[in-house]
Protein backbone atom coordinates (compact mmCIF):
# COMPACT_ATOMS: atom_id res chain seq x y z
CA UNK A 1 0.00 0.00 0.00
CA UNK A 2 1.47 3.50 -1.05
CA UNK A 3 1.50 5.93 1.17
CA UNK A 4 1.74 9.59 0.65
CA UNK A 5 2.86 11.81 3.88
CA UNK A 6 2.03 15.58 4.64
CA UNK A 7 2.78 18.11 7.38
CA UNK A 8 1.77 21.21 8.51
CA UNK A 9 2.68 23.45 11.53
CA UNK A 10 -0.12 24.17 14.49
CA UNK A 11 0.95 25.43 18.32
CA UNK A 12 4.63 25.28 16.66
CA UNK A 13 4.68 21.69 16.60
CA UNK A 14 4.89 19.17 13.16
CA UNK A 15 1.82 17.44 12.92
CA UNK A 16 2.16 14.39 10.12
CA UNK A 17 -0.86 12.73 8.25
CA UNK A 18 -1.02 10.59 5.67
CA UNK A 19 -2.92 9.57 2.54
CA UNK A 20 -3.43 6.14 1.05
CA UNK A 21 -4.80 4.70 -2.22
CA UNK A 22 -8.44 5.41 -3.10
CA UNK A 23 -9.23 1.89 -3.59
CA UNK A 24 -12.43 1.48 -2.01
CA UNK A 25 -12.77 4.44 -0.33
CA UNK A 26 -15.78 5.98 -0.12
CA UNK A 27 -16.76 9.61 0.66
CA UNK A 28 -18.22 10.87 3.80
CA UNK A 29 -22.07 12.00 3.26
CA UNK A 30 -22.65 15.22 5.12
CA UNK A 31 -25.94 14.62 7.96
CA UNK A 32 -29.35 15.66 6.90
CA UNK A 33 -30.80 17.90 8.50
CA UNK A 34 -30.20 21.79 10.42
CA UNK A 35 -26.78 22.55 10.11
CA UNK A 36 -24.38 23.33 13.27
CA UNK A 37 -23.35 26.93 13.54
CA UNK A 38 -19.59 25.56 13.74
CA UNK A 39 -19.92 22.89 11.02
CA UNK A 40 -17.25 20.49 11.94
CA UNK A 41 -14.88 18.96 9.14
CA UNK A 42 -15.75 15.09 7.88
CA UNK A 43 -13.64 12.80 8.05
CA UNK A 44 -11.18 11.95 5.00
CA UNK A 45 -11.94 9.43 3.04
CA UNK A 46 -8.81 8.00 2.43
CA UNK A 47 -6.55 9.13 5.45
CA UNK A 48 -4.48 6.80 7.12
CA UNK A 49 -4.71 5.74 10.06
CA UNK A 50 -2.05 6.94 12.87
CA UNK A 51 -1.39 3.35 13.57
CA UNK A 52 -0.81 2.85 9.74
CA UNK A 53 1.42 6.29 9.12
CA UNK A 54 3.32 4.79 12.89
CA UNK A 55 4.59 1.57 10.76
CA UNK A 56 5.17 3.46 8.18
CA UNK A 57 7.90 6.28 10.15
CA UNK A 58 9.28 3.02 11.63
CA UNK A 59 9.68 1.27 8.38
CA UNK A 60 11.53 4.31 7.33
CA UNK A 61 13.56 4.24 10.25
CA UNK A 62 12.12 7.20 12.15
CA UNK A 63 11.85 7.24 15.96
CA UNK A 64 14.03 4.23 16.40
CA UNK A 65 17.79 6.02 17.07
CA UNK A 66 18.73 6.27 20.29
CA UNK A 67 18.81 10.71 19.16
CA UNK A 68 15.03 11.04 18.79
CA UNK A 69 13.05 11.48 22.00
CA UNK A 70 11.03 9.62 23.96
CA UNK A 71 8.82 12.14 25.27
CA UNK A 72 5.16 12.15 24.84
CA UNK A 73 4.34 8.68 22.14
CA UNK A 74 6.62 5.62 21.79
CA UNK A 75 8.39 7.26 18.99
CA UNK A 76 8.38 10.94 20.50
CA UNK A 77 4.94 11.79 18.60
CA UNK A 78 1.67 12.00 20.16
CA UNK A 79 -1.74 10.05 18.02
CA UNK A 80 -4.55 12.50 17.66
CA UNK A 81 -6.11 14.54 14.55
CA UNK A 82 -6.16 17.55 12.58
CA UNK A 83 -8.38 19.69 10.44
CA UNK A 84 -6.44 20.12 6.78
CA UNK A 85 -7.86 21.70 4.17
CA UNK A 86 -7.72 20.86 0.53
CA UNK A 87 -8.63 20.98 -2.97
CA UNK A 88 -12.33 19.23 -3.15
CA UNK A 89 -15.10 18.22 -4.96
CA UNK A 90 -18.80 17.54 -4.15
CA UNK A 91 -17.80 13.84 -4.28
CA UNK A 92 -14.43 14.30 -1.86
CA UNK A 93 -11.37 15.80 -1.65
CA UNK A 94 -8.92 15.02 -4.59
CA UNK A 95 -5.65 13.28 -3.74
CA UNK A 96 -2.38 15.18 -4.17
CA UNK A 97 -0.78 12.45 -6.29
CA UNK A 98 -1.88 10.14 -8.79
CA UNK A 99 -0.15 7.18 -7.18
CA UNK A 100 -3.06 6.91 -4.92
CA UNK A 101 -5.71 6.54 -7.81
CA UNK A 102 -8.25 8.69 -9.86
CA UNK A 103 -10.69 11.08 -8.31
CA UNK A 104 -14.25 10.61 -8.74
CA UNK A 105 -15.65 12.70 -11.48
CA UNK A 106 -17.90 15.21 -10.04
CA UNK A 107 -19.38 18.30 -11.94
CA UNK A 108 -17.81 21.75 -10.52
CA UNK A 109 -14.02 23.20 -10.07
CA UNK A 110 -12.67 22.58 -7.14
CA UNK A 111 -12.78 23.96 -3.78
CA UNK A 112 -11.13 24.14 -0.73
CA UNK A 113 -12.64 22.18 1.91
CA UNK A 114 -12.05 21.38 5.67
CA UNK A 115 -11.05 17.35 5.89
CA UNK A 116 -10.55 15.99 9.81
CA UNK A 117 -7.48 13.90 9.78
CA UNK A 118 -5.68 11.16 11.53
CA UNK A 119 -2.08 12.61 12.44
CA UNK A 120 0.76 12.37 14.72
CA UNK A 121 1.68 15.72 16.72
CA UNK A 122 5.53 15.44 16.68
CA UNK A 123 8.13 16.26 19.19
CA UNK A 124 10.86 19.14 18.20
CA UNK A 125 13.28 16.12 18.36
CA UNK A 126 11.26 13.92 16.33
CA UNK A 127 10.47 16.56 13.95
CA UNK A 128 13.74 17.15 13.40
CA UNK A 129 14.85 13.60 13.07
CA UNK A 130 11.93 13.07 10.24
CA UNK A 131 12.90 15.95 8.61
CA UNK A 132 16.57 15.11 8.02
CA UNK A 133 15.45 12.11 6.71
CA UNK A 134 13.52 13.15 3.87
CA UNK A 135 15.11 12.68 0.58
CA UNK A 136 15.37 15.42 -1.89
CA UNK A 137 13.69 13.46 -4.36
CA UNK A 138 12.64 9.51 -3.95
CA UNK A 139 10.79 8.19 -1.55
CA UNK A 140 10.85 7.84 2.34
CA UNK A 141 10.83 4.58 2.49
CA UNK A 142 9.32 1.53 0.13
CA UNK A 143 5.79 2.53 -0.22
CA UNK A 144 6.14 5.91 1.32
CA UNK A 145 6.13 8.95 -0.46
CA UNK A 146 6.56 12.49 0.83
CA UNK A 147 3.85 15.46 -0.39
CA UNK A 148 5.30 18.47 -1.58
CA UNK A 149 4.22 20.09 1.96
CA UNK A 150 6.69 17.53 3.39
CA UNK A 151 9.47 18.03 1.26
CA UNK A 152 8.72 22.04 1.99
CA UNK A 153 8.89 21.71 5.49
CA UNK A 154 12.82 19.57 5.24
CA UNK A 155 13.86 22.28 2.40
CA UNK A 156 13.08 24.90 5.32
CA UNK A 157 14.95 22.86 8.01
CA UNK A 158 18.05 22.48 5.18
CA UNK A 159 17.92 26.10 5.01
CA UNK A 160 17.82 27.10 8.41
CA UNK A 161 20.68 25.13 9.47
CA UNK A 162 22.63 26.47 6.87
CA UNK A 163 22.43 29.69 8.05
């Protein structure tokens, strides 16, 4: 199963998420009815789960050297979820790489769209430790790809430490 891994920045910590292939996955209908003054994200269709993306870091070695931390999660990360938002459709949002499959066709351009995620909140030293990891161009791992916002974050982390 491919993976593809992303990463954004919220209460300046690395939070990591991942999508899988489309295969099967179905879209999240929205609840009939009155809608909630805070409407709250659905969940992605196709998001790992943080056990899943967990195997994954390991299988690419991250979290295991006796330099990343221990604090907080086995691997210095902490399981929860995050809201992402993304390019979407009426029938889901689209997937940022055509390794994971075809969107469904759905009339309409695209939108953004609020998606609730599986991720891992990462430790600084974790973080850190993922970051110098990523490759400038191949993948993480076998089966593990890394999303442009990914590779963004380690070109920042290259560049601040050559300052």
């Amino acid at each position: 199963m491919i993976l593809v891994l992303h990463a954004g920045v919220t209460d300046s910590r690395l939070v990591l998420w991942a999508e899988g292939p489309l295969d099967g996955a179905e879209s999240p209908k929205p609840k009939r009815g009155r809608k909630p003054g805070v409407p709250r994200p659905l969940p992605h269709p196709f998001a790992a789960l943080a056990s899943t993306l967990e195997r994954a870091l390991a299988d690419a070695g991250i979290g295991t050297s006796a330099a990343a931390p221990r604090a907080g999660g086995a691997g210095g990360w902490e399981p929860g979820s995050a809201w992402v938002w993304l390019p979407s459709t009426p029938a889901g949002p689209l997937p940022s790489s055509a390794l994971l499959g075809e969107p469904a066709q759905a009339r309409g351009a695209p939108r953004l769209a609020a998606w609730e995620v599986p991720a891992l909140e990462l430790s600084p030293g974790a973080a850190v430790d993922l970051l110098c990891r990523v490759p400038e161009e191949g993948p993480l791992a076998p089966s593990v790809v890394v999303g442009a916002d990914l590779a963004f974050w380690a070109r920042a982390l290259r560049l601040a430490a050559s300052l």
